[in-house]
N, C-alpha and C. Protein backbone atom coordinates (compact mmCIF):
# COMPACT_ATOMS: atom_id res chain seq x y z
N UNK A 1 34.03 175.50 71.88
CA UNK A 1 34.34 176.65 71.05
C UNK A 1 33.61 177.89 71.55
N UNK A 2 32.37 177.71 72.05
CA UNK A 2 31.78 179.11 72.74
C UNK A 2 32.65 179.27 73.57
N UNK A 3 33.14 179.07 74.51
CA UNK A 3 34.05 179.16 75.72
C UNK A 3 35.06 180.27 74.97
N UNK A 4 35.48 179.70 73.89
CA UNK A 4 36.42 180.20 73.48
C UNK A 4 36.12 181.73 72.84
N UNK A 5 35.04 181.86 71.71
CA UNK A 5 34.15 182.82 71.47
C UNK A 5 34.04 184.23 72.64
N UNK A 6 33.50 183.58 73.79
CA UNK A 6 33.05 183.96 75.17
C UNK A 6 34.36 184.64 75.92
N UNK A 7 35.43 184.02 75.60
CA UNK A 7 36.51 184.76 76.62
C UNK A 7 37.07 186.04 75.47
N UNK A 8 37.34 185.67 74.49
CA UNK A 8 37.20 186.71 73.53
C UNK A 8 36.79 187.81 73.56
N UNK A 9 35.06 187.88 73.68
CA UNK A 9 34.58 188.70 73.62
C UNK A 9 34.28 189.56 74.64
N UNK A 10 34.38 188.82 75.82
CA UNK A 10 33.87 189.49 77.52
C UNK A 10 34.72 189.48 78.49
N UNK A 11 35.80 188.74 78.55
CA UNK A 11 36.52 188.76 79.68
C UNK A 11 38.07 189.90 78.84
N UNK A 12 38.07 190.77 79.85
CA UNK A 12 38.96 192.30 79.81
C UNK A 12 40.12 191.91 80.69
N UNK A 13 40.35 190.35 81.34
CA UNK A 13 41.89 190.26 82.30
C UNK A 13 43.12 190.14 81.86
N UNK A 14 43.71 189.96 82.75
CA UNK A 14 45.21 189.36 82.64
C UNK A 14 45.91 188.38 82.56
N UNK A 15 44.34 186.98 83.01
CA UNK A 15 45.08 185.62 82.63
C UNK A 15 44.22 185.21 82.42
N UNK A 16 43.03 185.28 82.85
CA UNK A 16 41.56 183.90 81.93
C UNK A 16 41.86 184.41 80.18
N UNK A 17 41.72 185.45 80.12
CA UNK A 17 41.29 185.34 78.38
C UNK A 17 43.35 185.21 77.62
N UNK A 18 44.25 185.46 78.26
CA UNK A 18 45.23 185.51 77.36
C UNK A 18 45.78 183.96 77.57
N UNK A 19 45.80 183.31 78.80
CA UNK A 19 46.07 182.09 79.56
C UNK A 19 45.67 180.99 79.20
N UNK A 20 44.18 181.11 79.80
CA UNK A 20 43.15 180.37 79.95
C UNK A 20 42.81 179.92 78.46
N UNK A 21 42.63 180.66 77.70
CA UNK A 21 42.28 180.91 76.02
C UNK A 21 43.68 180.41 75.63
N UNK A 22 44.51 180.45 76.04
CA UNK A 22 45.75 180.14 75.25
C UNK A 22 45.58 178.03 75.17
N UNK A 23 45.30 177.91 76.65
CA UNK A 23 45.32 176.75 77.16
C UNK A 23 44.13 175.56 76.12
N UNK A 24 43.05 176.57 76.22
CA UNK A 24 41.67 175.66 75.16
C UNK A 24 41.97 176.18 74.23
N UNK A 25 42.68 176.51 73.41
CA UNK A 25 42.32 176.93 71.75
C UNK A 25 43.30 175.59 71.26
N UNK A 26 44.65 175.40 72.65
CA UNK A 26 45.30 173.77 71.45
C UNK A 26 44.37 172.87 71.48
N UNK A 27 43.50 172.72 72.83
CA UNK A 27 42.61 171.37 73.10
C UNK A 27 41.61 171.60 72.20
N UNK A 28 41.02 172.57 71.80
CA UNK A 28 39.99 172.62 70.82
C UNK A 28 40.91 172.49 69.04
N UNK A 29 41.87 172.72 69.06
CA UNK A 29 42.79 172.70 67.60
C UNK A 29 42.88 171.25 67.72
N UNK A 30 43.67 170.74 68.71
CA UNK A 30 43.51 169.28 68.52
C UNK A 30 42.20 168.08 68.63
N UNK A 31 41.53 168.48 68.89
CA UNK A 31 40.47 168.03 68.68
C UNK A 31 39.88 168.03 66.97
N UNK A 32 39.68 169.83 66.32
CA UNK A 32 39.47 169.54 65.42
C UNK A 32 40.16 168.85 64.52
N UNK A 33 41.72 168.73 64.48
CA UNK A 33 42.83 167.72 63.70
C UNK A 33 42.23 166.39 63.81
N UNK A 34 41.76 165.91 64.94
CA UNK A 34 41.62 164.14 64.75
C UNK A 34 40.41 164.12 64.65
N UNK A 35 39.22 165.32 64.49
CA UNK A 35 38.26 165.12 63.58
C UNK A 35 38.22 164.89 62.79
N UNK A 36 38.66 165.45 61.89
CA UNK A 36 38.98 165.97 60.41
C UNK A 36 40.11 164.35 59.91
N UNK A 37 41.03 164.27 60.42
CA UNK A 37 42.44 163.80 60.01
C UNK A 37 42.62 161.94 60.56
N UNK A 38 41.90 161.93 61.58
CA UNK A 38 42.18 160.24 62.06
C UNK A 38 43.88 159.86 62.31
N UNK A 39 44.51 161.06 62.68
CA UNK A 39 45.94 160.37 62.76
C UNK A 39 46.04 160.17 63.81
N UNK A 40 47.33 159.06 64.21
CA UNK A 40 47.67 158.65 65.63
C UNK A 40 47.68 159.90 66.83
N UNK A 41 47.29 159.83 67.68
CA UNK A 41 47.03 160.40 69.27
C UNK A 41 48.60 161.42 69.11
N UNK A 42 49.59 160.50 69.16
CA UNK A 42 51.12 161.14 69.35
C UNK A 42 50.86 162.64 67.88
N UNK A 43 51.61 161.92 67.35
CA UNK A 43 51.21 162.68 66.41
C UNK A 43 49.74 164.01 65.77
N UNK A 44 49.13 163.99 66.36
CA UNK A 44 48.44 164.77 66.54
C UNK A 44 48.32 165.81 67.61
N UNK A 45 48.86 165.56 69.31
CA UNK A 45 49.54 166.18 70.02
C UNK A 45 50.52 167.04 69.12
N UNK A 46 51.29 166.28 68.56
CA UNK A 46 53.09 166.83 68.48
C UNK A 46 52.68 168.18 67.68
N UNK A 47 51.86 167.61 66.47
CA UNK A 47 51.28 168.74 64.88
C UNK A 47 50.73 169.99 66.24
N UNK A 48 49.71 169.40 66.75
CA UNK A 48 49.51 170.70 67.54
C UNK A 48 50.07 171.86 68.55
N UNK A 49 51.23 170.99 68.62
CA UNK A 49 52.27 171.73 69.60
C UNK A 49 52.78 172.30 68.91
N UNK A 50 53.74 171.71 67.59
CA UNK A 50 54.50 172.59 66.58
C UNK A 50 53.76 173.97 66.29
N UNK A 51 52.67 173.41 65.68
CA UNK A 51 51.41 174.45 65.04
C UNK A 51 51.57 175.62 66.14
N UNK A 52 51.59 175.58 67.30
CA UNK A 52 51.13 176.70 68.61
C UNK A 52 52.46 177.63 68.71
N UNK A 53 53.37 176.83 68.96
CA UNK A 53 55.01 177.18 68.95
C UNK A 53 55.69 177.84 67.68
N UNK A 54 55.17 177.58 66.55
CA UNK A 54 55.17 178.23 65.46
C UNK A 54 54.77 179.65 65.54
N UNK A 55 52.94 179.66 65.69
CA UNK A 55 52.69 180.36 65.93
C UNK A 55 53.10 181.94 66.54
N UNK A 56 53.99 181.24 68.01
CA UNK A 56 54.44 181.98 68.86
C UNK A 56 55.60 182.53 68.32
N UNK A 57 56.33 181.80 67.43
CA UNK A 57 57.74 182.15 66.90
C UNK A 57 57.35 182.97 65.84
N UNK A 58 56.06 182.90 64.98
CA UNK A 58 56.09 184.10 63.67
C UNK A 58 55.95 185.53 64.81
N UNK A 59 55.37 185.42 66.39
CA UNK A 59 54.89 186.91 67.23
C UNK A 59 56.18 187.03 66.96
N UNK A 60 57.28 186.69 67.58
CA UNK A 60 58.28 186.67 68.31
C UNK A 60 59.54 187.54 67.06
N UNK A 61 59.22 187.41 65.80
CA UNK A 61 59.96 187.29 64.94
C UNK A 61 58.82 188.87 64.19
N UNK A 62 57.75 188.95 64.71
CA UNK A 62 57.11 189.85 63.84
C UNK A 62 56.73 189.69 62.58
N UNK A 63 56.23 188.69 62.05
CA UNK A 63 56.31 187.93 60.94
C UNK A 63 55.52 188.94 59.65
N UNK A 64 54.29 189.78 60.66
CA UNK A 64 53.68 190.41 59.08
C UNK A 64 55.00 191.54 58.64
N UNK A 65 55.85 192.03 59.90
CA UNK A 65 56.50 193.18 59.41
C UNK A 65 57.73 192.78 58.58
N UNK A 66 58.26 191.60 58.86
CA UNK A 66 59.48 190.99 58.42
C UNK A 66 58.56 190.73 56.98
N UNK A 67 57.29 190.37 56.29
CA UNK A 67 56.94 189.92 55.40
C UNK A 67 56.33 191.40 54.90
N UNK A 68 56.16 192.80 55.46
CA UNK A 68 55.87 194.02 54.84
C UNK A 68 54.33 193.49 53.73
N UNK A 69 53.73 192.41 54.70
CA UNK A 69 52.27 192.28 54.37
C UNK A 69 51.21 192.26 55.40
N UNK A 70 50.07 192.80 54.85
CA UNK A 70 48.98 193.29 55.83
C UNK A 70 47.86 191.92 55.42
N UNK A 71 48.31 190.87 56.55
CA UNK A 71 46.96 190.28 56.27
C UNK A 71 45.10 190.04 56.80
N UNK A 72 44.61 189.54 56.20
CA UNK A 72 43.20 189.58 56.99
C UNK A 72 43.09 189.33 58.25
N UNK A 73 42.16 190.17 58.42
CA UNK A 73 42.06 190.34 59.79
C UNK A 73 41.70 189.11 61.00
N UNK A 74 41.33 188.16 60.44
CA UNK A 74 41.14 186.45 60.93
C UNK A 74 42.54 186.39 60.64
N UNK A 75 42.96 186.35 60.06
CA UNK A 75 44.66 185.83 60.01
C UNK A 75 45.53 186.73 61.35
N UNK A 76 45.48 187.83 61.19
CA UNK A 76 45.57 188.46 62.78
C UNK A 76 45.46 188.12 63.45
N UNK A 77 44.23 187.54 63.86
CA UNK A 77 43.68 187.14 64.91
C UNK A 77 44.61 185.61 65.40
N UNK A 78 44.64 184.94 64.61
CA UNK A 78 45.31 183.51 64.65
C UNK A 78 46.43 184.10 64.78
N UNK A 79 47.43 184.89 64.36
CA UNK A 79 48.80 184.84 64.59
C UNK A 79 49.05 185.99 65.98
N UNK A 80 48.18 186.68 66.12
CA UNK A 80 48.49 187.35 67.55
C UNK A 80 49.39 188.72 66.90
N UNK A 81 49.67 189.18 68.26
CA UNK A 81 50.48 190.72 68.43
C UNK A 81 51.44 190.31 69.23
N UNK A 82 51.65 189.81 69.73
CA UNK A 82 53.06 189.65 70.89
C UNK A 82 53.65 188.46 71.53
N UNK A 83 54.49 188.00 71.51
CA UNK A 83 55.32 186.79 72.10
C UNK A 83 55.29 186.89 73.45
N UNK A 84 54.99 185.73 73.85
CA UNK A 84 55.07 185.07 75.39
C UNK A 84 55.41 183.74 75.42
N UNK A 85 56.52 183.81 76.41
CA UNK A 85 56.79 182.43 76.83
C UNK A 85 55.94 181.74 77.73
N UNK A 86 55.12 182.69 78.46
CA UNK A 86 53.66 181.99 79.24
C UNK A 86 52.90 181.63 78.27
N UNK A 87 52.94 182.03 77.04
CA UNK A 87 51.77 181.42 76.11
C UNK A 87 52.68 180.24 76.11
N UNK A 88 53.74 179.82 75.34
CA UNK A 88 54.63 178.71 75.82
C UNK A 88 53.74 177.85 75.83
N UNK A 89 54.15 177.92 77.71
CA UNK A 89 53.61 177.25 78.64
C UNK A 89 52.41 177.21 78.67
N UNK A 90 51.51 177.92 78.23
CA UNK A 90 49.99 177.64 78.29
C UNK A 90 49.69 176.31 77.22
N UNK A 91 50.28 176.39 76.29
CA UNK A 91 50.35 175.71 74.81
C UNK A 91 50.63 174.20 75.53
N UNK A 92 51.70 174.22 76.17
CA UNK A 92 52.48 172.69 76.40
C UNK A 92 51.74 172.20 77.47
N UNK A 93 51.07 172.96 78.60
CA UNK A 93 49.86 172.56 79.40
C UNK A 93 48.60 172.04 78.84
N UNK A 94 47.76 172.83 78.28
CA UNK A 94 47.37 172.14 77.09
C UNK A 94 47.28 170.76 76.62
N UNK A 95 48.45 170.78 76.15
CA UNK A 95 48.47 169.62 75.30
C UNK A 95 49.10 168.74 76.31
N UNK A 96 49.76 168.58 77.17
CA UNK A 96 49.82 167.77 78.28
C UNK A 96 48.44 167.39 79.18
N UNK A 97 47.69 168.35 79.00
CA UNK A 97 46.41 168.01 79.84
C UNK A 97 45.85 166.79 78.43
N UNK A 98 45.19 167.35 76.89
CA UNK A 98 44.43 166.92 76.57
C UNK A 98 45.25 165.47 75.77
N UNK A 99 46.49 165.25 75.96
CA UNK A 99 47.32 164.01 75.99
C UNK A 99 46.90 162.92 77.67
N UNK A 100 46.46 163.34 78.52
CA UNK A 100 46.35 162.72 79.28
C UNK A 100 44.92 162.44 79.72
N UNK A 101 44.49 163.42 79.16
CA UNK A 101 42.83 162.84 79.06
C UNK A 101 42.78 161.77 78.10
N UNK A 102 43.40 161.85 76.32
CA UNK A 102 43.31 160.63 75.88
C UNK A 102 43.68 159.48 76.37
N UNK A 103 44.96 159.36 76.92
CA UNK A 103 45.30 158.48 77.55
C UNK A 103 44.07 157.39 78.90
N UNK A 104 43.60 158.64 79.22
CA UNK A 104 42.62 157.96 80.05
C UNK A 104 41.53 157.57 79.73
N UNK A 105 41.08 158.40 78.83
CA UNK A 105 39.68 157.77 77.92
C UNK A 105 40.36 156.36 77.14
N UNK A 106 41.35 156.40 76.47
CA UNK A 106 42.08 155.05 75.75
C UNK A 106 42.02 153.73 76.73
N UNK A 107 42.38 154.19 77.95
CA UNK A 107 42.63 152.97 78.79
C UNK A 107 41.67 152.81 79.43
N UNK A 108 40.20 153.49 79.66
CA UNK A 108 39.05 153.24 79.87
C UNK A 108 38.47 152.70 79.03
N UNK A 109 38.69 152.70 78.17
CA UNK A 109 38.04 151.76 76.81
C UNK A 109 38.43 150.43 76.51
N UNK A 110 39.79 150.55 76.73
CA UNK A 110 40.30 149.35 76.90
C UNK A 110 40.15 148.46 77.49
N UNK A 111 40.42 148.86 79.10
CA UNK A 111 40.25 147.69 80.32
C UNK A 111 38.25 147.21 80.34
N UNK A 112 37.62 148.32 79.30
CA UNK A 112 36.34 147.75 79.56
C UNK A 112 35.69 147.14 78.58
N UNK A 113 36.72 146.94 77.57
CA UNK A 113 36.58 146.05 76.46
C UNK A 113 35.69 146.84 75.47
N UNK A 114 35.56 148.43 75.42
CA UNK A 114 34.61 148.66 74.10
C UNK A 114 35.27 149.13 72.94
């Protein structure tokens, strides 16, 4: 989560903080879900993909203006200013990466019997 904090606050580019940040905020979202929640691996991927893609669809759609409400400024922050289909793709990378890390931590656990 500092990482995340950190690109936020200091990095001024064009792809570590909009990209890069796009990429760790599902792996850190999904993470906190099967903290919190204990649901199956799949399913917890999927919630977090919807959740991101959602996201991208209230930019896409302009959601505070279509709703002619001004919300808090953390709520801003979570729903963004602008649609990208590279965020997309940052989102489904993501969660393809931290789906295949479980996978490998799962089957490391497995074949070693803990």
């Amino acid at each position: 989560m500092s990482i995340e904090v950190f690109i936020v606050n200091f990095i001024k580019d064009g792809f570590i903080r909009p990209y890069v940040g796009d990429f760790l905020v599902v792996v850190l979202i999904y993470c906190f879900v099967m903290w919190i929640s204990g649901i199956p691996v799949l399913k917890g991927l999927v919630g977090v993909l919807a959740f991101s893609v959602a996201v991208e669809f209230f930019q896409l759609i302009n959601i505070v203006k279509v709703l002619q409400y001004q919300p808090p400024k953390i709520l801003m922050i979570v729903l963004g200013s602008s649609f990208s289909v590279w965020d997309l793709l940052a989102y489904f990378l993501g969660i393809l990466f931290t789906g295949s890390a479980e996978y490998y931590l799962n089957s490391t656990r497995t074949s070693s019997g803990k």
